[in-house]
Protein backbone atom coordinates (compact mmCIF):
# COMPACT_ATOMS: atom_id res chain seq x y z
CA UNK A 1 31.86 -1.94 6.85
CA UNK A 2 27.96 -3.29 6.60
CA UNK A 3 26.46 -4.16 3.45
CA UNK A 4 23.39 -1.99 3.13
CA UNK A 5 20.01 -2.43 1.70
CA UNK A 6 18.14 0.13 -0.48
CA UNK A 7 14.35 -0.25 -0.11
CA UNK A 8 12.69 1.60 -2.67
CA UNK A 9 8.91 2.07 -3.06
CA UNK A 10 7.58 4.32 -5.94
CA UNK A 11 3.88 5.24 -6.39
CA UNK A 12 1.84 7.50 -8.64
CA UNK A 13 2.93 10.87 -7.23
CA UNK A 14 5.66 9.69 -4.44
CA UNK A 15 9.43 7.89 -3.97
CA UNK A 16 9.59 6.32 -0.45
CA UNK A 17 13.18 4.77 -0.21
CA UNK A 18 15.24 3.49 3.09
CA UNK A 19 18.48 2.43 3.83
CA UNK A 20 19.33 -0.75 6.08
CA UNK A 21 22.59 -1.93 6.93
CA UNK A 22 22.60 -6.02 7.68
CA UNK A 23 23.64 -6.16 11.55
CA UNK A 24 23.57 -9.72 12.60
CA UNK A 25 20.08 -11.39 12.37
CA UNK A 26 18.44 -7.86 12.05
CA UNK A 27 18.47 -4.98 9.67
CA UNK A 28 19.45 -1.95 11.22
CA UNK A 29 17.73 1.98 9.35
CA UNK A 30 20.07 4.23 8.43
CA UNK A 31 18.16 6.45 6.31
CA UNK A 32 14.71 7.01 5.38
CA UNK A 33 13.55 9.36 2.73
CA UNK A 34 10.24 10.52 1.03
CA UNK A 35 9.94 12.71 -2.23
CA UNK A 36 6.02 13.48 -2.86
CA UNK A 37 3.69 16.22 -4.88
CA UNK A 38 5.59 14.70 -8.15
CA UNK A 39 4.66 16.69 -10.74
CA UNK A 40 3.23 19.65 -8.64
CA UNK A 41 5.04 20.65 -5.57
CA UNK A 42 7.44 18.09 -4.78
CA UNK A 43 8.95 17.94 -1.29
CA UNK A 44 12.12 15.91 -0.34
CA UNK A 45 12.27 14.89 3.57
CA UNK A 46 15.17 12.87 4.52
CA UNK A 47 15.48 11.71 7.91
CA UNK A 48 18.10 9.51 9.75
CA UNK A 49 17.54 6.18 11.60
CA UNK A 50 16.51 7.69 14.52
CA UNK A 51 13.62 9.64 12.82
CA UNK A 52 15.15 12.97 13.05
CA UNK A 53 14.79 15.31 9.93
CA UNK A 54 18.09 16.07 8.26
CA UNK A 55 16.92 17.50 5.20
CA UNK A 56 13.42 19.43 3.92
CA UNK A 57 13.42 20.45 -0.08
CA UNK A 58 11.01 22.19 -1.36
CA UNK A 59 11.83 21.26 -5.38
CA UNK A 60 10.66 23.41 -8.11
CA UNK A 61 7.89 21.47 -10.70
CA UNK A 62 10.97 21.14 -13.20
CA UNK A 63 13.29 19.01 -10.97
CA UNK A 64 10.54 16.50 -10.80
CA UNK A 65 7.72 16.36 -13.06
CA UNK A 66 7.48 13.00 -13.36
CA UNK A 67 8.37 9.96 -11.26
CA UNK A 68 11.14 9.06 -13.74
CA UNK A 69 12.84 12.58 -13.12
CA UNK A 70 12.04 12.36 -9.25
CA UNK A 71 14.03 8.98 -9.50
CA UNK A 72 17.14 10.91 -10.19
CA UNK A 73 16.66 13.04 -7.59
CA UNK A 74 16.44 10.15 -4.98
CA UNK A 75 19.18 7.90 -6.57
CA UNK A 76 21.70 11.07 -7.34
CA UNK A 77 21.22 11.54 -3.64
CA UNK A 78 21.84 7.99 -2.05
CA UNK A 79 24.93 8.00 -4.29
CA UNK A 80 26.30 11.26 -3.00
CA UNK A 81 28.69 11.76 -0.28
CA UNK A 82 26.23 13.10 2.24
CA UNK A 83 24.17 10.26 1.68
CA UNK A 84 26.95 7.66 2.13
CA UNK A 85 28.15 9.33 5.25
CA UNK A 86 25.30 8.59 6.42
CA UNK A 87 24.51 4.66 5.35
CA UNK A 88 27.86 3.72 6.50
CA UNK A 89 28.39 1.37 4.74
CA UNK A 90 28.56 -0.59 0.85
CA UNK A 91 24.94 -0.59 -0.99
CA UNK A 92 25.07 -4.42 -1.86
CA UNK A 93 21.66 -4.91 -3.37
CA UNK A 94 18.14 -3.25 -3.91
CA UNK A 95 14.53 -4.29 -3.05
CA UNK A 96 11.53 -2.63 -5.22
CA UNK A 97 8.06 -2.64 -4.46
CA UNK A 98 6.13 -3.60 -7.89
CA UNK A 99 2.26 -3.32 -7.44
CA UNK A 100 1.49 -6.45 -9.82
CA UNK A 101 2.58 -9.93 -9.94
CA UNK A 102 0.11 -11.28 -11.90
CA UNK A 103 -1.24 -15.32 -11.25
CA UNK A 104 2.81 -16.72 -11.06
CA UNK A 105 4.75 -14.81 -9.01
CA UNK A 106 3.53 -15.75 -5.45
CA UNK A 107 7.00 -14.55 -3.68
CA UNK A 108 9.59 -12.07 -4.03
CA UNK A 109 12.00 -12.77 -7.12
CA UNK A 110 15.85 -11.83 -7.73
CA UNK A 111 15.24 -9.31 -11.17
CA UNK A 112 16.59 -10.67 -14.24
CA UNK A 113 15.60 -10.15 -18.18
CA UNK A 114 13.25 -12.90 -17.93
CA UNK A 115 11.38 -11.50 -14.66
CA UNK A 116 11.77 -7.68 -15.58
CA UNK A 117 9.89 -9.00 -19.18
CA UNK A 118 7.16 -10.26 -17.06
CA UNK A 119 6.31 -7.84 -14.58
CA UNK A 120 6.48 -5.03 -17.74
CA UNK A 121 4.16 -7.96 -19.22
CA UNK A 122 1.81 -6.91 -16.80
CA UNK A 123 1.68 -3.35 -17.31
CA UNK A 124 -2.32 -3.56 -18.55
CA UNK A 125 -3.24 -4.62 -15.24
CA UNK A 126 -1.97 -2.13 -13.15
CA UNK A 127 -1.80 0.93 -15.93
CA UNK A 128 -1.29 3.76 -12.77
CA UNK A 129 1.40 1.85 -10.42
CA UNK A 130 3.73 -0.79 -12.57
CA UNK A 131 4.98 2.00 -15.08
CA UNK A 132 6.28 3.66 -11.84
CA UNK A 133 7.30 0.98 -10.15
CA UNK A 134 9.62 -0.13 -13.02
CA UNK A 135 10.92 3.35 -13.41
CA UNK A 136 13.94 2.94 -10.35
CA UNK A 137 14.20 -0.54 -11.44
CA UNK A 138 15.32 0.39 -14.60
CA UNK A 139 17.19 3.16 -13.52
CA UNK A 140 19.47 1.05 -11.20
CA UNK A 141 19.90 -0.93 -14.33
CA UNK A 142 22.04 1.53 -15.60
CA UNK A 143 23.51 3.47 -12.94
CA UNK A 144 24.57 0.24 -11.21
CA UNK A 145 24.18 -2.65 -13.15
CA UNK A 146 26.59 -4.75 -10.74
CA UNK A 147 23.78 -4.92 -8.07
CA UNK A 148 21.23 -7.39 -7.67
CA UNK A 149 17.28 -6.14 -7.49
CA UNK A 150 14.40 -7.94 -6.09
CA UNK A 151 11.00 -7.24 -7.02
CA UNK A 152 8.33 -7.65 -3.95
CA UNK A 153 4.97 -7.76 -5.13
CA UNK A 154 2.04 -6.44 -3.71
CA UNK A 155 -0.38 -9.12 -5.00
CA UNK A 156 1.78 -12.50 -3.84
CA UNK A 157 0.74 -12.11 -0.32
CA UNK A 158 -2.80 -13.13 -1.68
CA UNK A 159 -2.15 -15.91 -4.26
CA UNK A 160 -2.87 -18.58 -1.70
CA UNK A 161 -6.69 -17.73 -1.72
CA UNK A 162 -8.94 -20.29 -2.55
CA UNK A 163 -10.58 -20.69 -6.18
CA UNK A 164 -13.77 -19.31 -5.15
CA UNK A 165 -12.26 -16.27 -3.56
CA UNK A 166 -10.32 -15.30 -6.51
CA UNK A 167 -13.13 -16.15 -9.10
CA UNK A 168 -15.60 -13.85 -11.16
CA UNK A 169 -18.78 -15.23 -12.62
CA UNK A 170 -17.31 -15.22 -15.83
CA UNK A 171 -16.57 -17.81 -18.64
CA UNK A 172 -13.41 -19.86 -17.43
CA UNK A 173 -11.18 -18.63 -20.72
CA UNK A 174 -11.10 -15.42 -19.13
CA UNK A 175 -9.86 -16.39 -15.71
CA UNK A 176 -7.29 -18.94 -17.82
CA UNK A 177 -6.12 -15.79 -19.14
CA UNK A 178 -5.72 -13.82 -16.26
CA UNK A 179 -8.51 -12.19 -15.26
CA UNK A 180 -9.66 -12.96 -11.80
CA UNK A 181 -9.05 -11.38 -8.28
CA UNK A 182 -5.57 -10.85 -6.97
CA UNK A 183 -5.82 -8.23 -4.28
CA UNK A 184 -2.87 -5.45 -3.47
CA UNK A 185 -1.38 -4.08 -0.52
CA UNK A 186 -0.03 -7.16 -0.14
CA UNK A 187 3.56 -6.20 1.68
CA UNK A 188 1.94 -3.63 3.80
CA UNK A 189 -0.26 -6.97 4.88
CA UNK A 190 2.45 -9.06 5.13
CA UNK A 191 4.47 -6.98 7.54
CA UNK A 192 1.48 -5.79 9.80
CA UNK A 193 0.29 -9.83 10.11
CA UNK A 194 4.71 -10.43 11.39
CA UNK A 195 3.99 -7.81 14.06
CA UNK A 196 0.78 -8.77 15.47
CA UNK A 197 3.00 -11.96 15.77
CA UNK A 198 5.32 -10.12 17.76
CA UNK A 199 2.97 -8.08 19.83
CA UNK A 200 -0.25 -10.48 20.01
CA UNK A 201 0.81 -13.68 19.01
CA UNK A 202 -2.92 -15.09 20.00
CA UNK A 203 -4.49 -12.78 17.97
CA UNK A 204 -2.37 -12.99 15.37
CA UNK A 205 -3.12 -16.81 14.61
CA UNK A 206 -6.75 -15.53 14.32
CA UNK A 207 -9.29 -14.15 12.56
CA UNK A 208 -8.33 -10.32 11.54
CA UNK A 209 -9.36 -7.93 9.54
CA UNK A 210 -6.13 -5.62 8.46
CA UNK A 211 -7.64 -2.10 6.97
CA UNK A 212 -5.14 -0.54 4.94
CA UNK A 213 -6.23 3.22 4.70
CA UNK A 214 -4.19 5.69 2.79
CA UNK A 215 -4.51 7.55 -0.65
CA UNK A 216 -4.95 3.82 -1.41
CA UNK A 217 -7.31 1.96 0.48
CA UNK A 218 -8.95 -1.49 0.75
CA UNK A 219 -9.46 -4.17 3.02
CA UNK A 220 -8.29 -8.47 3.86
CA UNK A 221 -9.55 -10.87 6.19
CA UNK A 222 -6.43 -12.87 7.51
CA UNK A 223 -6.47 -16.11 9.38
CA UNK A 224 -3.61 -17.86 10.70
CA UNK A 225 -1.37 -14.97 9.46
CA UNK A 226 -2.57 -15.95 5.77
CA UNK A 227 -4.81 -13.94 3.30
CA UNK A 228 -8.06 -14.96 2.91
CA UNK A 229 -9.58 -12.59 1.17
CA UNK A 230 -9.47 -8.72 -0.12
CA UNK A 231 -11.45 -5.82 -1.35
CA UNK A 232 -9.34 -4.86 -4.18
CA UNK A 233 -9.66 -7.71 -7.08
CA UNK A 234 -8.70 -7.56 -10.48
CA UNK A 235 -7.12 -3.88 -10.31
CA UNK A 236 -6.61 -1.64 -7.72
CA UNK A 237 -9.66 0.01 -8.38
CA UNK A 238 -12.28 -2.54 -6.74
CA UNK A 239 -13.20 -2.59 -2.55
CA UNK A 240 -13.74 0.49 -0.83
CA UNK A 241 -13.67 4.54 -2.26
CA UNK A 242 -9.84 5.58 -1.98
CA UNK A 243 -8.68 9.60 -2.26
CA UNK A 244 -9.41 9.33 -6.27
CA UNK A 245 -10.80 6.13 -6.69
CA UNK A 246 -14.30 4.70 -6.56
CA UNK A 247 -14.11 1.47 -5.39
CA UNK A 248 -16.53 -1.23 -6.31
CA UNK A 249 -18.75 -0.22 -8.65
CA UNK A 250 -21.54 -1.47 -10.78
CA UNK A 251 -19.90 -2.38 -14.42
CA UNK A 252 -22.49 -0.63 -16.06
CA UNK A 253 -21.66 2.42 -15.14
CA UNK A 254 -18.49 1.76 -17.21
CA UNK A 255 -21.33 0.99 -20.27
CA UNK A 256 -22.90 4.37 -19.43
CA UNK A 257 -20.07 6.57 -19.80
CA UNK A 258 -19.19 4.53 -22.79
CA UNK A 259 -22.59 5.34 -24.82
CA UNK A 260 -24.07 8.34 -23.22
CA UNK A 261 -20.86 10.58 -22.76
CA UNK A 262 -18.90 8.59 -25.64
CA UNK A 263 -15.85 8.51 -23.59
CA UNK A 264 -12.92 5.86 -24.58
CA UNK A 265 -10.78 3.49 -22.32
CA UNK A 266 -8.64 6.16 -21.99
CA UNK A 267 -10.84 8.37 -20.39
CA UNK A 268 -12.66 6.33 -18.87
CA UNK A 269 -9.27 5.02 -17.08
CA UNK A 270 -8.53 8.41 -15.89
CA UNK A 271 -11.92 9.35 -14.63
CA UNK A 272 -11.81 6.27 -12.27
CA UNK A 273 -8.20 6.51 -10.93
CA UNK A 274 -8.03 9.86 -10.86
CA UNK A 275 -11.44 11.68 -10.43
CA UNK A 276 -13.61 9.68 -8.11
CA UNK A 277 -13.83 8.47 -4.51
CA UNK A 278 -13.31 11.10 -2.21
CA UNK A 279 -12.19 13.85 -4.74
CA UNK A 280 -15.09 12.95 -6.83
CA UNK A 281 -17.84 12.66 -3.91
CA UNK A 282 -16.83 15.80 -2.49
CA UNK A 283 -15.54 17.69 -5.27
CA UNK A 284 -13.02 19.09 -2.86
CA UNK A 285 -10.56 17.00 -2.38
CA UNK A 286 -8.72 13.67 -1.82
CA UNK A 287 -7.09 14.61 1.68
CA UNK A 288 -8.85 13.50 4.58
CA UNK A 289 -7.04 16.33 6.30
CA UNK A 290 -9.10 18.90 4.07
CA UNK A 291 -12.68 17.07 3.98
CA UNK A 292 -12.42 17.11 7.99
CA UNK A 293 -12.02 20.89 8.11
CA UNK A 294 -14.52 21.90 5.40
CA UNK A 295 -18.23 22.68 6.26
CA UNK A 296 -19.16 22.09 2.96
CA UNK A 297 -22.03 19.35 2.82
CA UNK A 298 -20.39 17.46 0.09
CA UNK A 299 -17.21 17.08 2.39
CA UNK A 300 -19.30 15.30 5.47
CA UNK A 301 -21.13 12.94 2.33
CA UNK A 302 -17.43 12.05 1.25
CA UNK A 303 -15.87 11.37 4.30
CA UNK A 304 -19.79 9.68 5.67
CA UNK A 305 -19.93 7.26 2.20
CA UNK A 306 -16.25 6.43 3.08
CA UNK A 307 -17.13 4.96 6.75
CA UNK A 308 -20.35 3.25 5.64
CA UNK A 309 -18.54 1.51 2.35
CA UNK A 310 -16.20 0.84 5.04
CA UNK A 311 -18.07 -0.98 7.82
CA UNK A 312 -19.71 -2.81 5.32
CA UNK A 313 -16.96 -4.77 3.73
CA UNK A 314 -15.57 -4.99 7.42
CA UNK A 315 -19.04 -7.41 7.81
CA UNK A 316 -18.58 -8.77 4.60
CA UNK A 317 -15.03 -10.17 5.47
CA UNK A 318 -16.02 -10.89 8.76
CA UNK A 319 -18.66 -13.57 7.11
CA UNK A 320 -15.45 -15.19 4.96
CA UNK A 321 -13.77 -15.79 8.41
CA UNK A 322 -16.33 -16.98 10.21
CA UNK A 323 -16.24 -14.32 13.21
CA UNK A 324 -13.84 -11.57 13.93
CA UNK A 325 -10.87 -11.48 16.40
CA UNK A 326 -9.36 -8.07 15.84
CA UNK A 327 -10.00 -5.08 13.49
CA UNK A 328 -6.63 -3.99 12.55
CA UNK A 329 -5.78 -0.09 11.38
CA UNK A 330 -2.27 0.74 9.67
CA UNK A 331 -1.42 3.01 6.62
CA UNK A 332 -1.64 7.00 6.26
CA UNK A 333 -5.37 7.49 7.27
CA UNK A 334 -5.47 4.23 9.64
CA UNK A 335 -2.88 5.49 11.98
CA UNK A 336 -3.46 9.28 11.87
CA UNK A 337 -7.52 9.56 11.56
CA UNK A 338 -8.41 9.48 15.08
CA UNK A 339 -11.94 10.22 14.05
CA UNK A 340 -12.82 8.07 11.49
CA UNK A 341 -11.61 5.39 13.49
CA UNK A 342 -13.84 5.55 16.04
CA UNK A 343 -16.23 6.35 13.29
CA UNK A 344 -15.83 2.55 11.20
CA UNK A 345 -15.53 1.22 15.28
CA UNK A 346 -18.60 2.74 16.22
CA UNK A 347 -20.28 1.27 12.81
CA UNK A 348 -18.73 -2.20 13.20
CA UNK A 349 -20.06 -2.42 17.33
CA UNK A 350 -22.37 -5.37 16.50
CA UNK A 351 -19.60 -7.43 16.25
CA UNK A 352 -18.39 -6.36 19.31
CA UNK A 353 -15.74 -4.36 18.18
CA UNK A 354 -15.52 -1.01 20.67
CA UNK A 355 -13.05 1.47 21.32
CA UNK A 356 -11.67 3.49 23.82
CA UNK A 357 -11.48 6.73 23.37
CA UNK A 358 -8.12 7.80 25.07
CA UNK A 359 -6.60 4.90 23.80
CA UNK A 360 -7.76 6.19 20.32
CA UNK A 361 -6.59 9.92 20.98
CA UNK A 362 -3.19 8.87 22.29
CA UNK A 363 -2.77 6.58 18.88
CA UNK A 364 -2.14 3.33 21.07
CA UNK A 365 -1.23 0.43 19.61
CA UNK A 366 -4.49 -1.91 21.47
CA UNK A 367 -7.34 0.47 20.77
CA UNK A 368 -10.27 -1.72 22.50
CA UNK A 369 -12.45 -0.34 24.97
CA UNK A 370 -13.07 -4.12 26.81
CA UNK A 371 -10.98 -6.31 28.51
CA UNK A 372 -12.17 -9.34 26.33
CA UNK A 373 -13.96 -10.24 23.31
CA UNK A 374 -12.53 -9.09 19.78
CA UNK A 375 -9.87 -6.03 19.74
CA UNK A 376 -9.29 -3.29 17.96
CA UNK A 377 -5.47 -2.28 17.48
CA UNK A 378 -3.49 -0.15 15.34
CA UNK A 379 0.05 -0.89 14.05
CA UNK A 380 2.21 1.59 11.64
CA UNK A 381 2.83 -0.82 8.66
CA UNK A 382 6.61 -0.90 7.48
CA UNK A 383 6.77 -1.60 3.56
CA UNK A 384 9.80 -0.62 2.99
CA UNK A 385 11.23 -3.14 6.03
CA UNK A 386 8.95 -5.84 4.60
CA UNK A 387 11.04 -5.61 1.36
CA UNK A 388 14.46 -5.24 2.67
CA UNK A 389 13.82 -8.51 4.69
CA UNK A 390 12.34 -10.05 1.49
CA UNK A 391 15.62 -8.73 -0.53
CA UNK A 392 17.88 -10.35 2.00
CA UNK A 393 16.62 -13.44 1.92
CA UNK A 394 16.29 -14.05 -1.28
CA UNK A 395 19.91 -13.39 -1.92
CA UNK A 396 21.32 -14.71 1.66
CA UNK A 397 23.17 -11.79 2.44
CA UNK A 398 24.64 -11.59 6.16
């Protein structure tokens, strides 16, 4: 019988989870599973390790307002008999995605009092994702305390950036407390940089840019497989616009809504995560999907600012490196949006970045249009494989 591996990655509105059973030097997928629309209308697609759909839920608003209730869903499931006929095997520990890591934790760690009191330490920074993230944590806690947890964080892939990429021109007591620029996305990073050392091993010991485009979205400049830099900073809220986020903005906007709409950190935190960037631009919506369809003039502005915020940081990462080897797409909107990636492509030509357009349409992984200079590729990103390998190694299961 294998010993399986539960990945499990919980976001604001969504429960990705897979299954991986430890065969030999590899982990084999059992089971995949996503439950979105939390809180609205949630949906629970389950699909085996070949990709093929076994189940599709629609779920009432009750059965999962929250991501704490849609937990239960997901782990009542994976301890069911369905589920286990299909993972084959004995769970023998869980891996977690958790968003912040603060300035110490620059690697995965095994979950213990101590570590589970400092990533909940961290809660202020990440006020959206951490409560969420520790939800499942905690829940495993007590359904299963036997079984060990790992915590892979999202900002350790960056905490090898250099002081003056990770500093604000503030007073140093502030970035000896904390405050400085850790950058997120980090797994997704981290696995997509491992494949382009499988598939492009030359490029991969390069100068990339890896653009991470989902609900989510920002931007890092990787050399030699190693971060360099990142859009997002302090919070996720900093880089480019996201689905309800605004990206970098100027602070004193923040100031502005303070004293001329007398609005409080509270609502000033949900007006920025929650209704701004795309959403807010277009006044439409968040889904790229949507925008694309509409012939409303706010939708092109939305989906136009988005490119051009874009293309910009692409430049501004591309100075940090030095020159540019390969634009890299992965994530939601960076695999599926054929057209705004020949859009950014088209924006980003001067530095010789061009794409093919068949190759685009036909979601290739090598996207360029030349023979030489630097490429444009897209590879799927693989979180939830990221942390099972994490998970097993840090416990040296075979």
């Amino acid at each position: 019988m294998h010993e399986i591996i539960l990945a499990l990655n919980a976001g604001s509105s969504s429960i990705k989870f897979q299954a991986f059973a430890i065969a030999g030097d590899g982990l084999e997928r059992r089971v995949s599973g996503l439950l979105e629309g939390i809180g609205n209308a949630a949906r629970l697609v389950i699909r085996d390790g070949a990709g093929r759909i076994l189940r599709d839920d629609h779920l009432s608003t009750a059965a999962a307002p929250s991501v704490e209730a849609a937990e239960t869903v997901v782990g009542d499931w994976l301890l069911g008999d369905e589920a286990m006929q299909l993972i084959g095997g004995r769970i023998a520990a869980i891996g977690h995605r958790v968003v912040h890591g603060g300035a110490d934790f620059s690697t995965a760690a095994k979950i213990d009092d101590e570590v589970l009191a400092r990533i909940t330490a961290l809660t202020h920074l990440a006020p959206l994702h951490q409560p969420k993230n520790l939800a499942p944590i905690l829940a495993w806690r007590q359904r299963r305390p036997e079984l060990p947890q790992i915590a892979c964080f999202d900002t350790a892939f960056h905490r090898g950036h250099s002081a003056l990429a990770d500093r604000f021109a503030i007073p140093d007591e502030l970035y000896r407390e904390g405050v400085r620029r850790y950058g997120f996305h980090g797994i997704s990073y981290e696995y997509v940089s491992e494949k382009l050392g499988e598939i492009a091993p030359a490029i991969a010991k390069g100068r990339v840019i890896i653009a991470h485009l989902g609900n989510g979205c920002s931007l890092c400049a990787v050399k030699d497989g190693r971060s360099v830099d990142s859009t997002m900073s302090f919070t996720a809220l900093d880089g480019i616009p996201m689905g309800t986020r605004p990206g970098a903005i100027d602070p004193g906007i923040v100031l502005y809504l303070m004293r001329e709409k007398a609005m409080d950190a509270a609502a000033i935190e949900k007006f920025l995560y929650h209704q701004c960037g795309l959403k807010g631009l277009s006044g439409i919506s968040n889904d790229v999907r949507v925008l694309e369809a509409s012939a409303e003039p706010q939708a092109r502005l939305a989906l136009d600012h988005f490119v051009y915020r874009i293309a910009k940081e692409i430049g501004a990462l591309a100075a940090v490196l030095g020159g540019i080897d390969a634009l890299v797409f992965t994530a939601g909107i960076g695999e599926n949006g054929t057209d705004l990636r020949a859009r950014i492509v088209a924006a980003s030509n001067w530095l010789g970045l061009h794409l093919d357009p068949a190759a685009n349409a036909a979601r290739q992984t090598d996207l360029s249009a030349a023979a030489t200079g630097p490429r444009v590729l897209m590879v799927p990103t693989d979180e939830e494989l990221m942390i099972a390998r994490h998970t097993r190694r840090i416990l040296s299961l075979t």
